[in-house]
Protein backbone atom coordinates (compact mmCIF):
# COMPACT_ATOMS: atom_id res chain seq x y z
CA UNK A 1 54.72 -157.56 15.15
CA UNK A 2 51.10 -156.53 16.10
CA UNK A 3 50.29 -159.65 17.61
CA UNK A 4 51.88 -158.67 20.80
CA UNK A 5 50.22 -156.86 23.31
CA UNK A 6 51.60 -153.51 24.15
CA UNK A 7 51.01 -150.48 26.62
CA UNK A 8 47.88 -148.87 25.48
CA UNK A 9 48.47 -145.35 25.07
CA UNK A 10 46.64 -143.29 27.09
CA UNK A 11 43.06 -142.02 26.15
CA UNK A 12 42.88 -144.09 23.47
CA UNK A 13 40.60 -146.62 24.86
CA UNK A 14 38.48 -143.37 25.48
CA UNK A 15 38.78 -142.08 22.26
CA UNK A 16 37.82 -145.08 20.17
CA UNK A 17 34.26 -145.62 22.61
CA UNK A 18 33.11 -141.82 22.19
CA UNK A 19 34.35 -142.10 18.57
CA UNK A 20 31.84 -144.94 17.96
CA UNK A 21 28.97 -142.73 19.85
CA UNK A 22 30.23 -139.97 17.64
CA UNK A 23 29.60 -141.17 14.62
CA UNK A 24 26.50 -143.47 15.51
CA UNK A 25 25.17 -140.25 16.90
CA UNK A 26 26.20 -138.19 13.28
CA UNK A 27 25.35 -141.15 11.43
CA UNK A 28 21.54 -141.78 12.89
CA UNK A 29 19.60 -139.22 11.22
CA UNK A 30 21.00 -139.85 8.07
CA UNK A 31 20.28 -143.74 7.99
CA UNK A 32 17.98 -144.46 4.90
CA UNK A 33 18.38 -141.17 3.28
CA UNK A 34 20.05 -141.24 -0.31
CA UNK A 35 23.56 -138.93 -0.03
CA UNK A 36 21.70 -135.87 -2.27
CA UNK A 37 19.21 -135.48 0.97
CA UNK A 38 22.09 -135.96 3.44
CA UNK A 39 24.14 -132.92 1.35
CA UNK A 40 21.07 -130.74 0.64
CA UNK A 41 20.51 -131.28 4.74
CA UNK A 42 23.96 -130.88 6.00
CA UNK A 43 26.03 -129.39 3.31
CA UNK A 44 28.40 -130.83 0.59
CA UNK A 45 30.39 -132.66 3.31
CA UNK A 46 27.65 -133.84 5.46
CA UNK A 47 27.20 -133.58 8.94
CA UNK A 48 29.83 -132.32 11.21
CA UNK A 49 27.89 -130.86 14.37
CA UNK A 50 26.49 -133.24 17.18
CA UNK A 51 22.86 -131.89 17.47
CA UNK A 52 19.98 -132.49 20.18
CA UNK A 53 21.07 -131.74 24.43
CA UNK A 54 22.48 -134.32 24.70
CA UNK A 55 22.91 -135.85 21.22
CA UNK A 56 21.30 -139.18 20.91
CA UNK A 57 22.70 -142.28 19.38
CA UNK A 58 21.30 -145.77 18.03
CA UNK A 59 20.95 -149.08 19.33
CA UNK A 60 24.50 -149.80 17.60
CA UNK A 61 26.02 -147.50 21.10
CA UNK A 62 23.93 -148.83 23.29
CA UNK A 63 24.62 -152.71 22.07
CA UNK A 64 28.42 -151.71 22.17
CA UNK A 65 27.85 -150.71 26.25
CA UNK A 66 26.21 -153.74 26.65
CA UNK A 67 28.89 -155.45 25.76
CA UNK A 68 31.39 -153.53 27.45
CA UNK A 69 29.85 -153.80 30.81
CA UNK A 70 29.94 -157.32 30.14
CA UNK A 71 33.36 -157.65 29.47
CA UNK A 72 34.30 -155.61 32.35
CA UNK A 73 32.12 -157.41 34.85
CA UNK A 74 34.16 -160.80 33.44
CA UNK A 75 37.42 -159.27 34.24
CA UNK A 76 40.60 -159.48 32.01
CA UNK A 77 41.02 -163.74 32.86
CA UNK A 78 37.51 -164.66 30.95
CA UNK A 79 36.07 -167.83 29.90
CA UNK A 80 33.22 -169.03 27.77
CA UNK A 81 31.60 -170.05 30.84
CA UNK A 82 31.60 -166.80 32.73
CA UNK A 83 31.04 -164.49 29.97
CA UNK A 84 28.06 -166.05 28.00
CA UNK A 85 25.12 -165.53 31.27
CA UNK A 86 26.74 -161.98 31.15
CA UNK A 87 26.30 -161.14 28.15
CA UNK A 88 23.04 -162.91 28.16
CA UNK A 89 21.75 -160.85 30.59
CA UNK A 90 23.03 -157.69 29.46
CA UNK A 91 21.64 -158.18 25.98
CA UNK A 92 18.11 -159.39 27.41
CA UNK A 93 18.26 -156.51 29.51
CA UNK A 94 18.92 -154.00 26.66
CA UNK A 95 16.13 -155.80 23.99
CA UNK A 96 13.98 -155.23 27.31
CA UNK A 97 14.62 -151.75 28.15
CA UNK A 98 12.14 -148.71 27.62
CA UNK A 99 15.03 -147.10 25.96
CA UNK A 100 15.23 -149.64 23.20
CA UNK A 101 13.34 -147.55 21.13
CA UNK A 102 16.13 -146.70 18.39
CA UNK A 103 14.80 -148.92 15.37
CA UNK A 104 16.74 -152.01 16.64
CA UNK A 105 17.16 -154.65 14.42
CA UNK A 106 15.14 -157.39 13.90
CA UNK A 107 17.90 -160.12 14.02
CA UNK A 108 19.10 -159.12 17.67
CA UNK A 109 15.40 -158.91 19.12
CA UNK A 110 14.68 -161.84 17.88
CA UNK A 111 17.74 -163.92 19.31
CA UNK A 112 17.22 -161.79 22.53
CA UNK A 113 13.72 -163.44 23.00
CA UNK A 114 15.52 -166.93 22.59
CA UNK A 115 17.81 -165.62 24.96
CA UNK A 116 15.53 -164.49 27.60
CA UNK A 117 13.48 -167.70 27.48
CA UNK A 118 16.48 -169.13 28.56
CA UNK A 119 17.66 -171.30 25.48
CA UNK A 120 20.92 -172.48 24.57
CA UNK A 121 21.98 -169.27 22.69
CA UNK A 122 22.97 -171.51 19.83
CA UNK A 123 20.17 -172.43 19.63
CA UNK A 124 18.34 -169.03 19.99
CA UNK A 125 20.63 -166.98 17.42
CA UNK A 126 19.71 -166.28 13.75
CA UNK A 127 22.01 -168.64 11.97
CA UNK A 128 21.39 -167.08 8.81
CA UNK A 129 22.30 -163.67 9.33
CA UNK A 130 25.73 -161.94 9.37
CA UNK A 131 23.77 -158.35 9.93
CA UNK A 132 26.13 -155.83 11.14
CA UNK A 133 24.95 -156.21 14.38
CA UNK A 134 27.54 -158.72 15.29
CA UNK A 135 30.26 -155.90 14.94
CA UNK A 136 28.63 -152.66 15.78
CA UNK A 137 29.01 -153.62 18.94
CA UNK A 138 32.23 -155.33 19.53
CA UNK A 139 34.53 -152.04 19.36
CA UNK A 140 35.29 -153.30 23.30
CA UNK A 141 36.38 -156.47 22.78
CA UNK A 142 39.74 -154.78 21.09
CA UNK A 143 40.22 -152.21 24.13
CA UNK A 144 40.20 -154.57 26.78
CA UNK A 145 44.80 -154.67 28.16
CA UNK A 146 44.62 -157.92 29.76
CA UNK A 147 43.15 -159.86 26.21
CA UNK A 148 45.46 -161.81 24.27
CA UNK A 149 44.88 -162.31 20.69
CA UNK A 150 42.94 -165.97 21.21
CA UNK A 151 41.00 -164.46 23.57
CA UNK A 152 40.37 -161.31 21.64
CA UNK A 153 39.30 -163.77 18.53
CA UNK A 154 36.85 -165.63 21.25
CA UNK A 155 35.44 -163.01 22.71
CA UNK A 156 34.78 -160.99 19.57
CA UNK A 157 33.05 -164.38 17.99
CA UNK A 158 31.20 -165.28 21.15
CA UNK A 159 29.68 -162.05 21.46
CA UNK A 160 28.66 -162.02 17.70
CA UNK A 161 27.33 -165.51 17.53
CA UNK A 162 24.78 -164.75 20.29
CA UNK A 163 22.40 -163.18 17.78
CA UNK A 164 24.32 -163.53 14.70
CA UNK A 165 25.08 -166.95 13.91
CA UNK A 166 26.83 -166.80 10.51
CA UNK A 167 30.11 -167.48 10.09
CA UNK A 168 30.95 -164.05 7.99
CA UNK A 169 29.32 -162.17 10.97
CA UNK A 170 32.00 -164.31 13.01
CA UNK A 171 35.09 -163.38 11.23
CA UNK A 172 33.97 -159.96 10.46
CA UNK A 173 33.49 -159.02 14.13
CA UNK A 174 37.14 -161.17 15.02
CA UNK A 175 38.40 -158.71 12.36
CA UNK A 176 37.01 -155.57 13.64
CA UNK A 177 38.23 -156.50 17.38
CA UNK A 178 41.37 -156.99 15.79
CA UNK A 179 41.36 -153.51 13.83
CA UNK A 180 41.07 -151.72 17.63
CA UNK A 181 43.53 -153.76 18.82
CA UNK A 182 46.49 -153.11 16.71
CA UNK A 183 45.35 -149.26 16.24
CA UNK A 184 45.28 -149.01 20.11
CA UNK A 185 48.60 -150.66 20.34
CA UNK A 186 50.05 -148.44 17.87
CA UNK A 187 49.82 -149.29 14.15
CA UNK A 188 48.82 -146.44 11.71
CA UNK A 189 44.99 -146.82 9.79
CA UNK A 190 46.82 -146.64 6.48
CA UNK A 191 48.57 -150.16 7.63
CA UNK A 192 44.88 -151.95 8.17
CA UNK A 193 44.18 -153.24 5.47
CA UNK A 194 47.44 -155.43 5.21
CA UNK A 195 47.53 -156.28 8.98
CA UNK A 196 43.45 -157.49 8.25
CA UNK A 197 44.48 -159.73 5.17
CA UNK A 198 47.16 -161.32 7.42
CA UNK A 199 44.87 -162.12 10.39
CA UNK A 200 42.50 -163.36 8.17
CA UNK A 201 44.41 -165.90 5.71
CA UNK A 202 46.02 -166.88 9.34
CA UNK A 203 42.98 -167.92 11.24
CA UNK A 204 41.02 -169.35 7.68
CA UNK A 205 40.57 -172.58 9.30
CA UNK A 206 40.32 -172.03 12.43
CA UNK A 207 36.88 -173.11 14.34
CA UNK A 208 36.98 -171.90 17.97
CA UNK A 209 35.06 -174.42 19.38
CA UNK A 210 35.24 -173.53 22.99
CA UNK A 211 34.46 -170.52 22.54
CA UNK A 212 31.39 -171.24 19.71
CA UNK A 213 30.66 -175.37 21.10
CA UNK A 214 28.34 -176.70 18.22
CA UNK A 215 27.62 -174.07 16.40
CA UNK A 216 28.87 -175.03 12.68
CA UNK A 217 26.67 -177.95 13.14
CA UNK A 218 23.92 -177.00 10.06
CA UNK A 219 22.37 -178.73 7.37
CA UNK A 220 25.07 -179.16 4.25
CA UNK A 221 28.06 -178.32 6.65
CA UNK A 222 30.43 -181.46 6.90
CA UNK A 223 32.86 -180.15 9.79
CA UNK A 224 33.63 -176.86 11.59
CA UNK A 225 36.43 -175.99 9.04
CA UNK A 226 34.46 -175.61 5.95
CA UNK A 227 31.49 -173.72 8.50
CA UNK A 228 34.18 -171.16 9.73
CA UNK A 229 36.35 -170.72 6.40
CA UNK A 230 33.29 -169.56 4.39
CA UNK A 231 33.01 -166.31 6.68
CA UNK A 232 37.07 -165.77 6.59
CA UNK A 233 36.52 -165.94 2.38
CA UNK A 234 34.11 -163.86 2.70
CA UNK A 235 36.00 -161.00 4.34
CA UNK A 236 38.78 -161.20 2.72
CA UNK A 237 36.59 -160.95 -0.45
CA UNK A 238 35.55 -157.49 0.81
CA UNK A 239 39.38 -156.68 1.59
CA UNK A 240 40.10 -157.13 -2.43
CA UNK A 241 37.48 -153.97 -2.18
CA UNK A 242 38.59 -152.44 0.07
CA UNK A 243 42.09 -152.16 -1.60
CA UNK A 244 40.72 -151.31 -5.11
CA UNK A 245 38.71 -148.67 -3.95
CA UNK A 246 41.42 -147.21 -1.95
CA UNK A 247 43.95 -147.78 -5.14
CA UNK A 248 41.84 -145.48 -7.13
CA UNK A 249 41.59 -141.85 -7.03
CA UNK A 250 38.52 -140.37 -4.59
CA UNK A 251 36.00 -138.95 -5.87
CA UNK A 252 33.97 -138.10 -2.79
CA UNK A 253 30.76 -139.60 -3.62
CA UNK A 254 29.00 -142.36 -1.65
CA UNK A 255 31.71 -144.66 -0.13
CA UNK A 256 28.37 -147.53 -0.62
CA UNK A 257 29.56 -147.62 -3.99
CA UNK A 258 32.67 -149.03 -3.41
CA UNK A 259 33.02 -151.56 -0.48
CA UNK A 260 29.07 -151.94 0.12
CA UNK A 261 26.19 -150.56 1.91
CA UNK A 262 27.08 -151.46 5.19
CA UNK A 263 23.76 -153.91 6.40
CA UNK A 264 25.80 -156.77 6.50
CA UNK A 265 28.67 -157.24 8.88
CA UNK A 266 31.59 -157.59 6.11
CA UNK A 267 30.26 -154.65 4.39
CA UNK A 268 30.52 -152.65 7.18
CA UNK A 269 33.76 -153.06 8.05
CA UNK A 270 35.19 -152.23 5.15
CA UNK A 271 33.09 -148.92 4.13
CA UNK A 272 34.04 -148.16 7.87
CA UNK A 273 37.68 -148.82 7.11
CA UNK A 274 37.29 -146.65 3.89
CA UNK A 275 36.16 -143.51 5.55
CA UNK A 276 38.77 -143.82 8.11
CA UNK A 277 41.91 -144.51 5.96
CA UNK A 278 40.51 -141.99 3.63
CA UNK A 279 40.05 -139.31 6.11
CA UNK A 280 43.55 -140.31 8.43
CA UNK A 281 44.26 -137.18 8.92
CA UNK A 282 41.07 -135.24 10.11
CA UNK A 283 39.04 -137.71 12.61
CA UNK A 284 35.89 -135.89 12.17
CA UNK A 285 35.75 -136.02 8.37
CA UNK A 286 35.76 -139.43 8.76
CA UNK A 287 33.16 -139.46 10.84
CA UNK A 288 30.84 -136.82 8.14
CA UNK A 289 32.30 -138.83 5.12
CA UNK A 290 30.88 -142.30 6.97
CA UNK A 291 27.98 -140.83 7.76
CA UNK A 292 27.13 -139.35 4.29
CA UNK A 293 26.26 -142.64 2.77
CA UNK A 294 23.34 -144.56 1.13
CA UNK A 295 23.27 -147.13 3.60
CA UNK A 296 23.36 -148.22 7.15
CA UNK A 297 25.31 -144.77 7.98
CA UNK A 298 25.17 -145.13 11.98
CA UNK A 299 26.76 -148.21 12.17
CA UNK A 300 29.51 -147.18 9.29
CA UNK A 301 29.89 -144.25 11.01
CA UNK A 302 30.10 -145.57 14.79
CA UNK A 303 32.62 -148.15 13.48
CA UNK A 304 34.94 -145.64 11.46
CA UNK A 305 34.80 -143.13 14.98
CA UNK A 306 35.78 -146.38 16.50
CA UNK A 307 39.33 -146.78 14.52
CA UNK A 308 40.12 -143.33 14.14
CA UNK A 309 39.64 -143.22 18.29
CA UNK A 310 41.62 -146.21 18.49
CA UNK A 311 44.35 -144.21 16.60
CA UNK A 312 44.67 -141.35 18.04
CA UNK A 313 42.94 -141.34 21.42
CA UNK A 314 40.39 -138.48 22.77
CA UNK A 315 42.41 -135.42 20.94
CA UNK A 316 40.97 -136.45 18.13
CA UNK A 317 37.45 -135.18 19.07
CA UNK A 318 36.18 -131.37 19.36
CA UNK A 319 36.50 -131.59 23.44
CA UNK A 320 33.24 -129.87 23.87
CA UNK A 321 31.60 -133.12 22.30
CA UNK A 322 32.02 -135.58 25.51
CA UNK A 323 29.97 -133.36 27.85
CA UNK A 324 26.92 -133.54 24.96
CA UNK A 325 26.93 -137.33 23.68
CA UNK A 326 24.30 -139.33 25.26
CA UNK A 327 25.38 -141.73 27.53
CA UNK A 328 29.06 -139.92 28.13
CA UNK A 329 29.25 -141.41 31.70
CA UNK A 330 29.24 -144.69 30.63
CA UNK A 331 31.90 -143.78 27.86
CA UNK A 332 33.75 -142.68 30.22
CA UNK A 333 33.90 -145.10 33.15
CA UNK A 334 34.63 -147.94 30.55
CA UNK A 335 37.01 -145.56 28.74
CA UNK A 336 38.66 -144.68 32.29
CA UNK A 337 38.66 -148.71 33.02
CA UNK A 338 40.94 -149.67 29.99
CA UNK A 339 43.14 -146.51 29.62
């Protein structure tokens, strides 16, 4: 019943952008510390307080505006055509900028530099790597009203496949699109992890080819299907997990230990998914619990501020948070755009 679009409720668009900044900003200083420094730092439940005037965030926000820009320049009837140069030049631009100084990583600056010298951008991403930079940054992709779902799936795997040309990065970032989707149009966080299996098994052999062209084309690969299926195993792999972890009792600790440490793209959806679901009830102890972890906490954390947003729109946030998040502005004028 999720697959049709509904009325976005309003603010929720707005909630699920800040959310991301939220946690990326909660979620930075933390990155690469083991969870006894984070605690002896912040306290048994980790950090809770933005910090810094105005509290900075990570290339994994800045990425996610840089898509979102994109998208909104395209308007709500996009093509392949019109949104690749866009988000070309928005991603050139950002690998560019002075304020790309957040420890970016080295998959998306390198597939920028194909990008800027102007090659086909299958040709210039990392076709290796299904980082978690292909869905740090596509929390947009589910907030845009005029998408529907095949264009949500393109979008989500165009937009990946720039720098990240695996096909796991590919389905993981469909799958997190997807997640903001159905939470902005109204499903609970406790129902994710069914509605996730379902999209996945569904689009398993699926290859989007105009949205993705040649892409599966790689040594060893006999024809799109077995290219794309390999990421969809892959995720649902990390949705058996997901649902074991959440099937056992909590014990607090590192939420690493049970659905991964978050550097690659699968992982990272589902330790984002396990804060959230864990923490349903109290937004920003999802946000503290995502970003108390041993490993890529910022983009865990931006991704589980993401769903919970999508759930429950700005009133999930302490209000006095929007006027100190860096980049709140631009939060807001996309968040403004879609609610």
């Amino acid at each position: 019943m999720h697959d049709q679009v509904a009325a976005p409720t309003p603010a929720r668009a707005s909630g699920s952008l800040f959310g991301l900044a939220y946690g990326d900003a909660l979620g930075g200083p933390t990155e690469f510390l083991p969870v006894a420094e984070i605690q002896r730092r912040y306290g048994p439940d980790g950090p809770r307080e933005l910090t810094g005037q105005p509290a900075r965030v990570t290339d994994d926000t800045q990425m996610g505006l840089a898509v979102g820009w994109a998208l909104h320049d395209a308007g709500p009837a996009v093509t392949p055509e019109v949104l690749e140069p866009l988000l070309r030049q928005r991603f050139v631009a950002w690998a560019q900028s002075p304020e790309n100084n957040r420890a970016p990583g080295m998959t998306c600056l390198r597939a920028c530099g194909g990008l800027a010298d102007g090659l086909r951008w299958q040709a210039a991403t990392v076709a290796d790597s299904k980082g978690c930079g292909a869905n740090m940054r596509v929390t947009p992709v589910g907030l845009i009203p005029g998408y529907d779902l095949d264009t949500l799936a393109g979008v989500a795997q165009l937009q990946a496949g720039l720098t990240h040309g695996h096909p796991t990065g590919l389905a993981a970032s469909e799958l997190t699109a997807y997640a903001v989707r159905v939470l902005r149009d109204g499903a609970a966080l406790t129902e994710l992890p069914g509605l996730l299996r379902d999209r996945a098994q569904r689009q398993r052999a699926v290859y989007r080819a105009d949205w993705l062209g040649d892409l599966w084309q790689r040594p060893a690969v006999d024809d799109p299907v077995t290219f794309i299926s390999r990421g969809w195993d892959e995720c649902l792999g990390v949705l058996d997990a997901l649902d074991a972890a959440l099937a056992s009792p909590d014990d607090g600790t590192d939420a690493c230990a049970a659905t991964g440490a978050g550097w690659i793209a699968e992982e990272a959806l589902a330790t984002a998914l396990f804060c959230a679901i864990r923490h349903h009830d109290d937004p920003v102890s999802a946000l503290a619990r995502a970003a108390t972890t041993s490993g890529d906490s910022d983009s865990i954390a931006c991704l589980a501020g993401a769903f919970v947003g999508a759930a429950y729109g700005m009133s999930a946030w302490p209000a006095d948070w929007r006027d100190r998040i860096e980049y709140a502005d631009q939060l807001a004028a996309l968040g403004a755009a879609w609610d």
